[in-house]
PDB file of N, CA and C in Angstrom:
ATOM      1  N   UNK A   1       0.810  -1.197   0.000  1.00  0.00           N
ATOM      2  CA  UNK A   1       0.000   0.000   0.000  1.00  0.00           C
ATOM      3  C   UNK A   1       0.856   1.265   0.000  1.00  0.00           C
ATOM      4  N   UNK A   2       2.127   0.963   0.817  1.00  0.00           N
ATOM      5  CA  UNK A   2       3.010   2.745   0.607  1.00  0.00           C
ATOM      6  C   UNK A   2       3.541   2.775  -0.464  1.00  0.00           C
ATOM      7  N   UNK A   3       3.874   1.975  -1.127  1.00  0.00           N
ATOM      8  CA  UNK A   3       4.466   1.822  -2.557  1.00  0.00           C
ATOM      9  C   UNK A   3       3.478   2.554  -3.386  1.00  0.00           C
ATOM     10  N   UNK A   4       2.459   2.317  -2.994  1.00  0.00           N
ATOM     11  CA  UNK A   4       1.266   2.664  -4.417  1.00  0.00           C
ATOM     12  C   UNK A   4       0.963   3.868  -3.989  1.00  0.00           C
ATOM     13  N   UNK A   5       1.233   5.012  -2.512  1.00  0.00           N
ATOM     14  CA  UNK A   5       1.145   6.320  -2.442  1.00  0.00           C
ATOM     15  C   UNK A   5       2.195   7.016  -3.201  1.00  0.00           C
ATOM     16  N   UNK A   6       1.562   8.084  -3.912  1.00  0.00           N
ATOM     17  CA  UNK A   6       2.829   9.260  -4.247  1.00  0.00           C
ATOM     18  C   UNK A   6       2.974  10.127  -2.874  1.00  0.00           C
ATOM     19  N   UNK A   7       4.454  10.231  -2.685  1.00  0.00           N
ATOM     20  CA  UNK A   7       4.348  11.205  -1.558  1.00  0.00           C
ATOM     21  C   UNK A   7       4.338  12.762  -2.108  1.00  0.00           C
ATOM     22  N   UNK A   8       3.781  13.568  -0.906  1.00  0.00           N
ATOM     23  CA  UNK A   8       3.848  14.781  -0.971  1.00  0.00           C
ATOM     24  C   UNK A   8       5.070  15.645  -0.513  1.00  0.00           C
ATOM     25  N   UNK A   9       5.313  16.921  -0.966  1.00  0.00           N
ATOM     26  CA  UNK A   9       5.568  17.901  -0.584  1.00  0.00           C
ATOM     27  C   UNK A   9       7.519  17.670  -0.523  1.00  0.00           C
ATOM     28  N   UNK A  10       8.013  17.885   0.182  1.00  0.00           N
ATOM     29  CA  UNK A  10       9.953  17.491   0.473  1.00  0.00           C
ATOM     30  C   UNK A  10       9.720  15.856  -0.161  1.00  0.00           C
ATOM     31  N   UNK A  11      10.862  15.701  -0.836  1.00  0.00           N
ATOM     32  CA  UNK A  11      10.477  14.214  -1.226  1.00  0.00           C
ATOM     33  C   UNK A  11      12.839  14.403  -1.901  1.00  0.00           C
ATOM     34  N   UNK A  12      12.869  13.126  -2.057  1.00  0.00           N
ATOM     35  CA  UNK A  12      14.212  12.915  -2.837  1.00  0.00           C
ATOM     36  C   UNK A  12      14.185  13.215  -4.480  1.00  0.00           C
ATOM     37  N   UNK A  13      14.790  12.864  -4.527  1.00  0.00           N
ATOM     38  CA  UNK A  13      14.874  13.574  -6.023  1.00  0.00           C
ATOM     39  C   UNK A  13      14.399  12.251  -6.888  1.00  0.00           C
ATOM     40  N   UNK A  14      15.236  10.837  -6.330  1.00  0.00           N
ATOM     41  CA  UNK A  14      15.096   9.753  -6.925  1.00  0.00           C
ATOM     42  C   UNK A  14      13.264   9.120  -6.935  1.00  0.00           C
ATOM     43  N   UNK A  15      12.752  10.315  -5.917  1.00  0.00           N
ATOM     44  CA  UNK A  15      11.054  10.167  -5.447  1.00  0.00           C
ATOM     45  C   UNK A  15      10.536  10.979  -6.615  1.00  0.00           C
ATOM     46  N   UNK A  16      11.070  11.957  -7.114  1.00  0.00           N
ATOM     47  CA  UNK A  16      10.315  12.648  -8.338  1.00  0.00           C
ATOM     48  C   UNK A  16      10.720  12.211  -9.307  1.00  0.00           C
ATOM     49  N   UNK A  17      11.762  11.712  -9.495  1.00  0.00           N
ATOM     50  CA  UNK A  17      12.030  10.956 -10.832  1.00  0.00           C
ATOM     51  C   UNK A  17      10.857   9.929 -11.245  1.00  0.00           C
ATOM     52  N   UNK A  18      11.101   8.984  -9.918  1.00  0.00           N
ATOM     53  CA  UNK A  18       9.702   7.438 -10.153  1.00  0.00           C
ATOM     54  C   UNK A  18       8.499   8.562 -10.534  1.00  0.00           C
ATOM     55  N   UNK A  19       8.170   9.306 -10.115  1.00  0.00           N
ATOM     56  CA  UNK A  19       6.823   9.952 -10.517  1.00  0.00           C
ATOM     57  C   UNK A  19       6.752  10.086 -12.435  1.00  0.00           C
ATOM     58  N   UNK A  20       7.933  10.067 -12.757  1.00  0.00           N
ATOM     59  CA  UNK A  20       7.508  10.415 -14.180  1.00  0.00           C
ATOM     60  C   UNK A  20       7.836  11.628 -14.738  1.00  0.00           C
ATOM     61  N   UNK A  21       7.804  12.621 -14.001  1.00  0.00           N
ATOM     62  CA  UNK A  21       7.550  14.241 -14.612  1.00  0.00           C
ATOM     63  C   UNK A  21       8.841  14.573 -14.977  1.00  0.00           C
ATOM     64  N   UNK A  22       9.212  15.725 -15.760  1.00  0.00           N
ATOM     65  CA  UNK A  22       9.960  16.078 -15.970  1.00  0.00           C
ATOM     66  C   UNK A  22      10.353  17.084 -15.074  1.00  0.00           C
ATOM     67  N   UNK A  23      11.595  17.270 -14.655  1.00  0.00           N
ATOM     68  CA  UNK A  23      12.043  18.070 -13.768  1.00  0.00           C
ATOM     69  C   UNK A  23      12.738  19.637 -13.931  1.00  0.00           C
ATOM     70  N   UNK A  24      12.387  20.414 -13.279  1.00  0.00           N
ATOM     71  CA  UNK A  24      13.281  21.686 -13.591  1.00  0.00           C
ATOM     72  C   UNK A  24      13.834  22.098 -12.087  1.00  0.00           C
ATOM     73  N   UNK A  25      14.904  22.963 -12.333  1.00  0.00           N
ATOM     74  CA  UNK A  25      15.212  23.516 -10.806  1.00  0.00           C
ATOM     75  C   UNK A  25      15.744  24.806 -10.803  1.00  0.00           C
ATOM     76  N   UNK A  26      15.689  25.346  -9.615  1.00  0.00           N
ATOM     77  CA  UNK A  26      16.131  27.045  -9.166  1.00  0.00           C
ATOM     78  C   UNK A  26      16.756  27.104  -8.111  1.00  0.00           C
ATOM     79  N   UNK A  27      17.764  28.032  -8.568  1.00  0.00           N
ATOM     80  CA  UNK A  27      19.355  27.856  -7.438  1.00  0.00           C
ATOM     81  C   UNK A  27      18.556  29.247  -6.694  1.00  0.00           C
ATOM     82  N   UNK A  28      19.406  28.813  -4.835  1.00  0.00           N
ATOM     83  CA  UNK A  28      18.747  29.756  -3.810  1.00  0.00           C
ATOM     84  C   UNK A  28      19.792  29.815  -3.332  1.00  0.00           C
ATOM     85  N   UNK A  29      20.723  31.210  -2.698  1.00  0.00           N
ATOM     86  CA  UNK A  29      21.098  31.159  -1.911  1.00  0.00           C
ATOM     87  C   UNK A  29      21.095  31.835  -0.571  1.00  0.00           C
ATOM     88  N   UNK A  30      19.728  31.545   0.187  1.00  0.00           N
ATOM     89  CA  UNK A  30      19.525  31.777   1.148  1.00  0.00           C
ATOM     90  C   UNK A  30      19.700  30.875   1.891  1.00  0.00           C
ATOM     91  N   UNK A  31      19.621  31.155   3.213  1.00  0.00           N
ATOM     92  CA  UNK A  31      20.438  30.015   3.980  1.00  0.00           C
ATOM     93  C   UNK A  31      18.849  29.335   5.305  1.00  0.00           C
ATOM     94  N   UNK A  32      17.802  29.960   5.172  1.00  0.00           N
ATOM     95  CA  UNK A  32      16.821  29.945   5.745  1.00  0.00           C
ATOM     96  C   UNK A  32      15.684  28.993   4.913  1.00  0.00           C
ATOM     97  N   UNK A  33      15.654  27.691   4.672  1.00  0.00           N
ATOM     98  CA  UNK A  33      15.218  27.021   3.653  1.00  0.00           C
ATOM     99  C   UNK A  33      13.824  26.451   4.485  1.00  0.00           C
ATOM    100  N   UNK A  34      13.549  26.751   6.015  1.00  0.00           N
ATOM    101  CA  UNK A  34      12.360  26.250   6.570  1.00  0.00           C
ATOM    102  C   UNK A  34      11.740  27.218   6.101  1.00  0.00           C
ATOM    103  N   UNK A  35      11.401  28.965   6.224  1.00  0.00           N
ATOM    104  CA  UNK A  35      10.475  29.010   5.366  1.00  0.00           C
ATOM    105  C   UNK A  35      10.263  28.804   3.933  1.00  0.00           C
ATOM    106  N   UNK A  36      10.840  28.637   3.279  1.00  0.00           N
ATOM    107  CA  UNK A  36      10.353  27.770   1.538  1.00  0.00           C
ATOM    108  C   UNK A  36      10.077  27.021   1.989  1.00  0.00           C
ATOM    109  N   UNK A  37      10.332  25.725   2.935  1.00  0.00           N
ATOM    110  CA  UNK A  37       9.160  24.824   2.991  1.00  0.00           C
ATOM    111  C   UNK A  37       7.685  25.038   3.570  1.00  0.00           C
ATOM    112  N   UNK A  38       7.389  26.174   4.395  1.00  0.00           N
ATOM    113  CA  UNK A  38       6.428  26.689   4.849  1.00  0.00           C
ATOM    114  C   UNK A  38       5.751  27.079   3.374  1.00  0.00           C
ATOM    115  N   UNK A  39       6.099  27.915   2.868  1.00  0.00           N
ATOM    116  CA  UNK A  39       5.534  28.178   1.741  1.00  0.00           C
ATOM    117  C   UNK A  39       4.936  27.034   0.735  1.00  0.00           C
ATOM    118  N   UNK A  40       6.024  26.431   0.415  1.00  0.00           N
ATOM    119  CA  UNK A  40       5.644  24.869  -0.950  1.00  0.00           C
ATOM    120  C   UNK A  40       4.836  24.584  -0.236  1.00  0.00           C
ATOM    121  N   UNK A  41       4.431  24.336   1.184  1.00  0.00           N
ATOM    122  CA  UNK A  41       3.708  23.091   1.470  1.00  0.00           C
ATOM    123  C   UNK A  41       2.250  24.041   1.665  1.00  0.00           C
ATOM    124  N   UNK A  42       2.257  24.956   1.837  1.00  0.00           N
ATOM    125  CA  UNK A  42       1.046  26.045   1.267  1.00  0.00           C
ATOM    126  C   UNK A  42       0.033  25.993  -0.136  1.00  0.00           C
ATOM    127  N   UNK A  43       1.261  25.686  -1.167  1.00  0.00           N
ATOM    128  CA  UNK A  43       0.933  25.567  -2.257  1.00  0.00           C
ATOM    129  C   UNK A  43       1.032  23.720  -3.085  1.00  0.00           C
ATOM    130  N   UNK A  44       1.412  22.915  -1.710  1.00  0.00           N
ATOM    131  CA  UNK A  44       1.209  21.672  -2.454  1.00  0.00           C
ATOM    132  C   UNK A  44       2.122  21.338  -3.636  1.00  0.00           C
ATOM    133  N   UNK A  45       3.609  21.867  -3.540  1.00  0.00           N
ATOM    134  CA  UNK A  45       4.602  21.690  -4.196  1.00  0.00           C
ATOM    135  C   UNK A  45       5.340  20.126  -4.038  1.00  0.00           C
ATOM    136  N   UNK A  46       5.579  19.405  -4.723  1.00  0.00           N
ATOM    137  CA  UNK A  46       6.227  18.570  -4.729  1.00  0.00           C
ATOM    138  C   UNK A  46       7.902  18.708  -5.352  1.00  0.00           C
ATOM    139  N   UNK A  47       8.771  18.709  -4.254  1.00  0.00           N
ATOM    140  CA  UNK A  47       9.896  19.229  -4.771  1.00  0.00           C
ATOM    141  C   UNK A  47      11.096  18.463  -3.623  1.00  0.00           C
ATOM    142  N   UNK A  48      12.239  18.865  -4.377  1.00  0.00           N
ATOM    143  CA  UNK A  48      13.267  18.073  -3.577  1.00  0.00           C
ATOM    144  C   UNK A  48      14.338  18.880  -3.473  1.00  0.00           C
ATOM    145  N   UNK A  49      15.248  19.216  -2.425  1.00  0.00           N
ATOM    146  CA  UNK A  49      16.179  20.534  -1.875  1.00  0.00           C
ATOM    147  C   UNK A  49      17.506  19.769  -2.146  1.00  0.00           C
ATOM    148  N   UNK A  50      18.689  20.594  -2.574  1.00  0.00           N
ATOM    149  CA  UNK A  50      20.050  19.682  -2.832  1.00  0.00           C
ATOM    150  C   UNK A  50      20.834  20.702  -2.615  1.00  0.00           C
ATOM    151  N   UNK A  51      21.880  20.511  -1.678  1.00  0.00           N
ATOM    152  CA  UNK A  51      22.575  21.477  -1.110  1.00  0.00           C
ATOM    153  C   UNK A  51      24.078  21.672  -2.272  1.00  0.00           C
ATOM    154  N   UNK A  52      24.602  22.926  -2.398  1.00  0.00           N
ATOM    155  CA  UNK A  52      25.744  22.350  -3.305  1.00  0.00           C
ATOM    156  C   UNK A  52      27.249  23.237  -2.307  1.00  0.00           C
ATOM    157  N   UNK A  53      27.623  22.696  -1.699  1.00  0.00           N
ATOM    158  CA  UNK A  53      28.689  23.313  -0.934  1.00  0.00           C
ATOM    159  C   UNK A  53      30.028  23.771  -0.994  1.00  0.00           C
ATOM    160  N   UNK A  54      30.340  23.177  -2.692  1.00  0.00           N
ATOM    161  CA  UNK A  54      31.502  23.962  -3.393  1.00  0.00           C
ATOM    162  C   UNK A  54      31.594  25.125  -3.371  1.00  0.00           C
ATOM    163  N   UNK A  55      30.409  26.042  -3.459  1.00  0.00           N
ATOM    164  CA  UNK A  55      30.261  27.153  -3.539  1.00  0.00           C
ATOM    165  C   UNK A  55      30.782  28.351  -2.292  1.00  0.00           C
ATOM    166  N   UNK A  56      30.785  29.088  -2.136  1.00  0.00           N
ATOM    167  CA  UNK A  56      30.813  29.816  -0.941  1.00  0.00           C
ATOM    168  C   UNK A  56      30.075  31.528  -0.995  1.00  0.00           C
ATOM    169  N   UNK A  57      29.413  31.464  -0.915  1.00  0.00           N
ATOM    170  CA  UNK A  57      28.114  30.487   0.268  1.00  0.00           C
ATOM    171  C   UNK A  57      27.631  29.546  -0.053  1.00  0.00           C
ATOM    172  N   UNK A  58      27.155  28.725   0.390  1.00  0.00           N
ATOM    173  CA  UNK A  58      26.548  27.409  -0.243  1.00  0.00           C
ATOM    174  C   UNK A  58      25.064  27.441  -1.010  1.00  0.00           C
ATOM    175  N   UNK A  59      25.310  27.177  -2.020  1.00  0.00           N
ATOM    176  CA  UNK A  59      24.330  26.910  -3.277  1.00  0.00           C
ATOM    177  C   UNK A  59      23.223  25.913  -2.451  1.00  0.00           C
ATOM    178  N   UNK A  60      21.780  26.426  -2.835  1.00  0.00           N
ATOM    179  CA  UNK A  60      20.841  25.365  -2.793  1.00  0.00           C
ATOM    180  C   UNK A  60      20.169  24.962  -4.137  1.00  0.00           C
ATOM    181  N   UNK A  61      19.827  24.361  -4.957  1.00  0.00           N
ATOM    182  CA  UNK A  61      19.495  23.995  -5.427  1.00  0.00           C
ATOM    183  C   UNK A  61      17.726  23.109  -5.145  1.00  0.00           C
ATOM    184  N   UNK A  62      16.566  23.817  -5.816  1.00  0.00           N
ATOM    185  CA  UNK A  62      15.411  23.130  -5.236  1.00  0.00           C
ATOM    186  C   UNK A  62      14.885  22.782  -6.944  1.00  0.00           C
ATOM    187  N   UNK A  63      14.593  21.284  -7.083  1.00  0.00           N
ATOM    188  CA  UNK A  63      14.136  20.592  -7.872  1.00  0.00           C
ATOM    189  C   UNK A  63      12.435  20.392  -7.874  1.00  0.00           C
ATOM    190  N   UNK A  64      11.692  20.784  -8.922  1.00  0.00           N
ATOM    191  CA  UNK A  64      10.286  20.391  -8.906  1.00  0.00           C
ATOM    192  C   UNK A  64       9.788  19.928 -10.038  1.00  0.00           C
ATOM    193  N   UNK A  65       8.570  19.314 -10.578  1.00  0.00           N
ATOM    194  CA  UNK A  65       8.057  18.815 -11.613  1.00  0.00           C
ATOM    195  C   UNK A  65       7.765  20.033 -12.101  1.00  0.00           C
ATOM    196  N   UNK A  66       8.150  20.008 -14.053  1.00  0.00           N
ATOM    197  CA  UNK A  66       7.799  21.041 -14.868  1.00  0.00           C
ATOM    198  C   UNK A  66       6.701  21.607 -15.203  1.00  0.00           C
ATOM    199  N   UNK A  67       5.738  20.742 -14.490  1.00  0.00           N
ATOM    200  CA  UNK A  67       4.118  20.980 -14.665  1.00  0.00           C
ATOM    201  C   UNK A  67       3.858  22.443 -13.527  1.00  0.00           C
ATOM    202  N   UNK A  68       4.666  22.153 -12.337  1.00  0.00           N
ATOM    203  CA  UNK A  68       4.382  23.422 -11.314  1.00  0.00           C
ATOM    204  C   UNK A  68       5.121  24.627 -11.834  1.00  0.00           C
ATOM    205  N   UNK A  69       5.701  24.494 -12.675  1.00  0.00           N
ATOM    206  CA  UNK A  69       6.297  26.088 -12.769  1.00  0.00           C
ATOM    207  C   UNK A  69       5.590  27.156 -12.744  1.00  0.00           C
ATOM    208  N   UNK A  70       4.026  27.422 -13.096  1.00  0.00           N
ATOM    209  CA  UNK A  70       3.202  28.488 -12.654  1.00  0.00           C
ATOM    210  C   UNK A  70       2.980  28.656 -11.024  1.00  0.00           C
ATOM    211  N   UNK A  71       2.615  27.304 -10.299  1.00  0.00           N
ATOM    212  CA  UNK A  71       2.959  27.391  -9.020  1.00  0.00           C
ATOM    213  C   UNK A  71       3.839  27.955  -8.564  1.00  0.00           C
ATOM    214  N   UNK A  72       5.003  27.335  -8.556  1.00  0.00           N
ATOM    215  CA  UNK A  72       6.474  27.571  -8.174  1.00  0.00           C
ATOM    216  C   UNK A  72       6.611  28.966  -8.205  1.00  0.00           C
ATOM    217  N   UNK A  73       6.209  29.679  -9.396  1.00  0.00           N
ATOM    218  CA  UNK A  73       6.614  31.284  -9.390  1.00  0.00           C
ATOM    219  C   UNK A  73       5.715  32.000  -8.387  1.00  0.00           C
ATOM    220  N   UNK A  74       4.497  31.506  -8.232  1.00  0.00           N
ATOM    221  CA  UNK A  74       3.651  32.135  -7.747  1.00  0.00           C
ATOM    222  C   UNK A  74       3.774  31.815  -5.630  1.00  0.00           C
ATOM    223  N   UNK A  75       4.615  30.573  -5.579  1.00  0.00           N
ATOM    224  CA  UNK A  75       5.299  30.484  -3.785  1.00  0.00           C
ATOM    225  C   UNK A  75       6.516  30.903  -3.622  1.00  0.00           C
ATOM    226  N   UNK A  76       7.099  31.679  -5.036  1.00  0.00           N
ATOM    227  CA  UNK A  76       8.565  32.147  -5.214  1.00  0.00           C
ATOM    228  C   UNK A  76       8.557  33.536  -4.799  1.00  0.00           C
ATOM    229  N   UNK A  77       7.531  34.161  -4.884  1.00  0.00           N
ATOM    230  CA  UNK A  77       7.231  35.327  -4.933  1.00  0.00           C
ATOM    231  C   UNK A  77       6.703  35.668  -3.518  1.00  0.00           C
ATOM    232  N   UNK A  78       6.131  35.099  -3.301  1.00  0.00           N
ATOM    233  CA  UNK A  78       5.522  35.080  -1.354  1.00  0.00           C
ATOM    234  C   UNK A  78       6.642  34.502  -0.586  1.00  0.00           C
ATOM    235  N   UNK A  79       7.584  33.974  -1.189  1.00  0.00           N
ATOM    236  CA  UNK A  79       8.648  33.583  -0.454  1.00  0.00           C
ATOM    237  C   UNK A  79       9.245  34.790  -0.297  1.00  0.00           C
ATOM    238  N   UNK A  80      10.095  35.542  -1.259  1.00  0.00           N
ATOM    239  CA  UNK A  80      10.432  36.601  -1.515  1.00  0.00           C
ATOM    240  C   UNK A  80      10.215  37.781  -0.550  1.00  0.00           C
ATOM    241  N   UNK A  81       8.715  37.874  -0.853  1.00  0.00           N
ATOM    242  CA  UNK A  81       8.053  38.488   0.756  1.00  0.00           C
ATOM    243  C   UNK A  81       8.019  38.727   1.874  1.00  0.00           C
ATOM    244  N   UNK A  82       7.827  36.880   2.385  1.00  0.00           N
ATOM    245  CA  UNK A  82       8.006  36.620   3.727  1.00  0.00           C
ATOM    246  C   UNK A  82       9.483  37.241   4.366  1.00  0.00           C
ATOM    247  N   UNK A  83      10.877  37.010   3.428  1.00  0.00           N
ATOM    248  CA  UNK A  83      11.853  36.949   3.478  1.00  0.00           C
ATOM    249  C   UNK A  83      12.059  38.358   3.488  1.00  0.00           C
ATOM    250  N   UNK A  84      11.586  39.235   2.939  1.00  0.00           N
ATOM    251  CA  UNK A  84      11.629  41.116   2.768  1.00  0.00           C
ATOM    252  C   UNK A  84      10.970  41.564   4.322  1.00  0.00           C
ATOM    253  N   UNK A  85       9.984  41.179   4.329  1.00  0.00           N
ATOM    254  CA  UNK A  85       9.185  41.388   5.391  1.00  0.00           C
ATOM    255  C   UNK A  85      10.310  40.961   7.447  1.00  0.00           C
ATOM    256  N   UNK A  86      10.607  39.828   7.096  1.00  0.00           N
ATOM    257  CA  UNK A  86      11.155  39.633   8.370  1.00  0.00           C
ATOM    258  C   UNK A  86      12.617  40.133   8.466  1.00  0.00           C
ATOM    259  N   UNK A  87      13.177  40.488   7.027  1.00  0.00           N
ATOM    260  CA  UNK A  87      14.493  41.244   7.510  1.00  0.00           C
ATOM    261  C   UNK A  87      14.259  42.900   7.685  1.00  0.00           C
ATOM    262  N   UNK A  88      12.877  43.098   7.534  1.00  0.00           N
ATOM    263  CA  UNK A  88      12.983  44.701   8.075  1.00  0.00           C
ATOM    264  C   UNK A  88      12.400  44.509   9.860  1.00  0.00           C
ATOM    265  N   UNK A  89      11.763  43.492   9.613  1.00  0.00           N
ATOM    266  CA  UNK A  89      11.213  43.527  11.406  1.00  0.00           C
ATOM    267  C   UNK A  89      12.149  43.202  11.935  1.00  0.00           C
ATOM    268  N   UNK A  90      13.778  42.855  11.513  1.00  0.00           N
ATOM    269  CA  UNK A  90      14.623  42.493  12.721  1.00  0.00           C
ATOM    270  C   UNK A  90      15.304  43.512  13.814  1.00  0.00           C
ATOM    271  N   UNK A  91      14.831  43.062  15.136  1.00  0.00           N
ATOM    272  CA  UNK A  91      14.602  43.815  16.158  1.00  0.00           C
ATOM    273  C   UNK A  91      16.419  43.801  16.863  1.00  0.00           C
ATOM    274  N   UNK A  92      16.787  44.832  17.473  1.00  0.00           N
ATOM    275  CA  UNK A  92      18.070  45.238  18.070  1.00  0.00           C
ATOM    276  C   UNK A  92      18.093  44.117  18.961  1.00  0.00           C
ATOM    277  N   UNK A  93      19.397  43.181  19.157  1.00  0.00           N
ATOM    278  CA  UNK A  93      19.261  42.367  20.291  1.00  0.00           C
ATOM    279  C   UNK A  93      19.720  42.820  21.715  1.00  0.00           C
ATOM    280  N   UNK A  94      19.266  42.218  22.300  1.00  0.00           N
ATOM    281  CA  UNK A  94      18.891  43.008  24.077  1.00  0.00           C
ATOM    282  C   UNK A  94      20.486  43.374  24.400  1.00  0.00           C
ATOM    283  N   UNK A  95      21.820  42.659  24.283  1.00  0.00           N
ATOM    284  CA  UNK A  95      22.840  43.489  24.590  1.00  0.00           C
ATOM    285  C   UNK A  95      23.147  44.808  23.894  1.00  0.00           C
ATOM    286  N   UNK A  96      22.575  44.656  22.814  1.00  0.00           N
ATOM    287  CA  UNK A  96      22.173  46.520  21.991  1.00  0.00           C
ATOM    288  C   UNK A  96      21.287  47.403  23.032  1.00  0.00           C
ATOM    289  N   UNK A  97      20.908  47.094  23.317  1.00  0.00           N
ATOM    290  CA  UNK A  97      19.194  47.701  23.874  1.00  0.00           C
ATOM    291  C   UNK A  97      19.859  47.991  25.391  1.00  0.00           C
ATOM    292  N   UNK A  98      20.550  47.261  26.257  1.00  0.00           N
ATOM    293  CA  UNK A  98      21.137  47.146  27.326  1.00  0.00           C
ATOM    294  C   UNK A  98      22.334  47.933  27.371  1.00  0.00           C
ATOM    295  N   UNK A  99      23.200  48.347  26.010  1.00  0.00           N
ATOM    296  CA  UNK A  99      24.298  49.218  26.126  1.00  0.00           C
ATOM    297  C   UNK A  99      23.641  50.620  25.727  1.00  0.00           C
ATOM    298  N   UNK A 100      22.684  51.165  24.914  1.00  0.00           N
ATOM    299  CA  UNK A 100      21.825  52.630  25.134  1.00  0.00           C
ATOM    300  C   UNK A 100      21.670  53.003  26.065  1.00  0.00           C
ATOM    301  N   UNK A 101      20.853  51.302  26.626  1.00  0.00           N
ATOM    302  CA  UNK A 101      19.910  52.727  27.667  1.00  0.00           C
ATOM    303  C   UNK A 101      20.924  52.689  29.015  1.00  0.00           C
ATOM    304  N   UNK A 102      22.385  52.102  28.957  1.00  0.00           N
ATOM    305  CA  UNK A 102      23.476  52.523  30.018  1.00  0.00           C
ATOM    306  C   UNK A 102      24.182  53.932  29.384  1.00  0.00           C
ATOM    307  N   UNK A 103      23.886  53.974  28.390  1.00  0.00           N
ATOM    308  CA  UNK A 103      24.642  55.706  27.800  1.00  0.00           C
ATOM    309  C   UNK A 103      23.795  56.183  28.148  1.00  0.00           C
ATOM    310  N   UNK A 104      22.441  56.761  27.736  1.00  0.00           N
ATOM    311  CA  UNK A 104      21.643  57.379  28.260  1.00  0.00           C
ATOM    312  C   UNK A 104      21.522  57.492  30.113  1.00  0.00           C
ATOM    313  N   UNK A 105      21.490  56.747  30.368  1.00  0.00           N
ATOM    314  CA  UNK A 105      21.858  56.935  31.982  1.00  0.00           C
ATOM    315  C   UNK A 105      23.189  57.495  32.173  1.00  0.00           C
ATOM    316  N   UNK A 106      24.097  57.622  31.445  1.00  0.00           N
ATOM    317  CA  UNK A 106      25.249  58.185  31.958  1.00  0.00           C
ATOM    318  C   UNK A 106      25.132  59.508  31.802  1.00  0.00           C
ATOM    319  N   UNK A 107      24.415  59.708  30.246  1.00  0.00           N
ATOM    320  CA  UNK A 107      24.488  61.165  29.925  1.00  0.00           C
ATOM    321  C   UNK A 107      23.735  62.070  30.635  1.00  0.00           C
ATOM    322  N   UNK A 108      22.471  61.102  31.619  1.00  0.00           N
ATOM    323  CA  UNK A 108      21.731  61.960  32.412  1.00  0.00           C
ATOM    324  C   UNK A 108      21.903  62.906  33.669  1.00  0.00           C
ATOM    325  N   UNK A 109      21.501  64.000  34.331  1.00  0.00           N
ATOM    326  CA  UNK A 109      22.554  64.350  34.759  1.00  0.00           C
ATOM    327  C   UNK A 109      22.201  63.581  36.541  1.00  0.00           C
ATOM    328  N   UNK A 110      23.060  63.396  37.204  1.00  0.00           N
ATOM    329  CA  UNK A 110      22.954  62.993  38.400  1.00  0.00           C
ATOM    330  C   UNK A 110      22.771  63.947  39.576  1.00  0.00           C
ATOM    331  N   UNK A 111      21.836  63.982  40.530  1.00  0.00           N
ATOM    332  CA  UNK A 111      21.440  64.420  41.282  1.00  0.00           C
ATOM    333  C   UNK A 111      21.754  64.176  42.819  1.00  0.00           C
ATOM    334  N   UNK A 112      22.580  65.057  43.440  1.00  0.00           N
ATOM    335  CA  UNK A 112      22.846  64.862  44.666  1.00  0.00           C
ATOM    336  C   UNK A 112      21.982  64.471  45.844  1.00  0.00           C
ATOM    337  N   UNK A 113      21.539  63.917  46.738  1.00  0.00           N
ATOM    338  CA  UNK A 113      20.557  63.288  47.756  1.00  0.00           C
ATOM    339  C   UNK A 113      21.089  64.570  48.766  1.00  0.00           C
ATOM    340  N   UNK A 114      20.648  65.306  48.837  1.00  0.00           N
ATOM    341  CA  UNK A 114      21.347  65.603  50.542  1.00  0.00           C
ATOM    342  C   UNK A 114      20.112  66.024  51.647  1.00  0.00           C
ATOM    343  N   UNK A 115      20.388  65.050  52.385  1.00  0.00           N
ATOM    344  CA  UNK A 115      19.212  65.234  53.994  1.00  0.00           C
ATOM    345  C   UNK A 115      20.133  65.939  54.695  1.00  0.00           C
ATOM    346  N   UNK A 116      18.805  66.493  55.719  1.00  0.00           N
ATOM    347  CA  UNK A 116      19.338  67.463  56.269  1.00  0.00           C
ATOM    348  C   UNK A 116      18.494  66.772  57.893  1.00  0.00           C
ATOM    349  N   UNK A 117      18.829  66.253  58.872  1.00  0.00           N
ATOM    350  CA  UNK A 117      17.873  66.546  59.772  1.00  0.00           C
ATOM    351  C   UNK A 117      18.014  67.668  61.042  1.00  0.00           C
ATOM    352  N   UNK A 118      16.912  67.957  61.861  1.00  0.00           N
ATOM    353  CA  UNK A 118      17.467  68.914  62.567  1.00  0.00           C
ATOM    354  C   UNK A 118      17.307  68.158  63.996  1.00  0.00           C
ATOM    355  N   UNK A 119      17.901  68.234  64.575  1.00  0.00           N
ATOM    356  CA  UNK A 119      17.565  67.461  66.009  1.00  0.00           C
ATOM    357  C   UNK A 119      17.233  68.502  67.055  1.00  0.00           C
ATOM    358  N   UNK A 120      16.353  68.403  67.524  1.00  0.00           N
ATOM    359  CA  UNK A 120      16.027  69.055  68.719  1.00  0.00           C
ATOM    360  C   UNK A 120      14.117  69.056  68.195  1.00  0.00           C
ATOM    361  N   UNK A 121      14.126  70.670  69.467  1.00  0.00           N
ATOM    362  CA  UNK A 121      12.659  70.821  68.997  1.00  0.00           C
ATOM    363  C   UNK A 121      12.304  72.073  68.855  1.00  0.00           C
ATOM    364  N   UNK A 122      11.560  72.034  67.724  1.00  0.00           N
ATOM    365  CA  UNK A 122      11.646  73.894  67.254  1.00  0.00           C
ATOM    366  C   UNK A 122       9.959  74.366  67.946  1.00  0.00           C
ATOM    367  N   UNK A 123      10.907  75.817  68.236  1.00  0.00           N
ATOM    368  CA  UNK A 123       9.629  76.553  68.564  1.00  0.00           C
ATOM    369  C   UNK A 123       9.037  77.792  68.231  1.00  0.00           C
TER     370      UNK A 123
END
């Protein structure tokens, strides 16, 4: 019975081959490849990831059937997105945030405490 399922979605390459289809692929070199799978599996991509490490930075390589290429462009593009979108929300990390607001306290000006009491009893 698993023999006779096609699998979905991340699969080997030698898994899209048995399928039949003809294959095409698109070199990535981003290094964040869980969201593209968030995405494909949005759009029901059947595809297979191949790392190429000669390179520097390292080449990805993602393989899919030639039938999705309207797909593919269309989770390529929301990928694109996602990926625009979270490198502008990246937030200062807290030893950033922790060395300001110690300048700002330095630059502030400091204020002397001075008590005064009087002892006795006034009249």
């Amino acid at each position: 019975r698993q023999e006779m399922k096609k699998p979905h979605g991340k699969q080997t390459i030698k898994q899209l081959i048995a399928q039949g289809a003809q294959l095409t692929n698109i070199q990535i070199t981003d290094q964040n490849i869980k969201s593209f799978d968030r995405v494909a599996r949005k759009y029901g991509i059947d595809y297979s990831l191949k790392k190429d490490s000669h390179v520097e930075p390292p080449l990805y390589l993602v393989f899919f059937k030639s039938k999705d290429v309207d797909v593919m462009t269309t989770a390529f593009k929301e990928y694109a997105g996602v990926e625009l979108d979270q490198s502008k929300k990246k937030k200062p990390s807290v030893r950033k945030k922790l060395q300001k607001t110690k300048e700002r306290k330095a630059k502030q000006r400091q204020r002397v405490k001075t008590r005064q009491k009087t002892r006795g009893q006034e009249r």
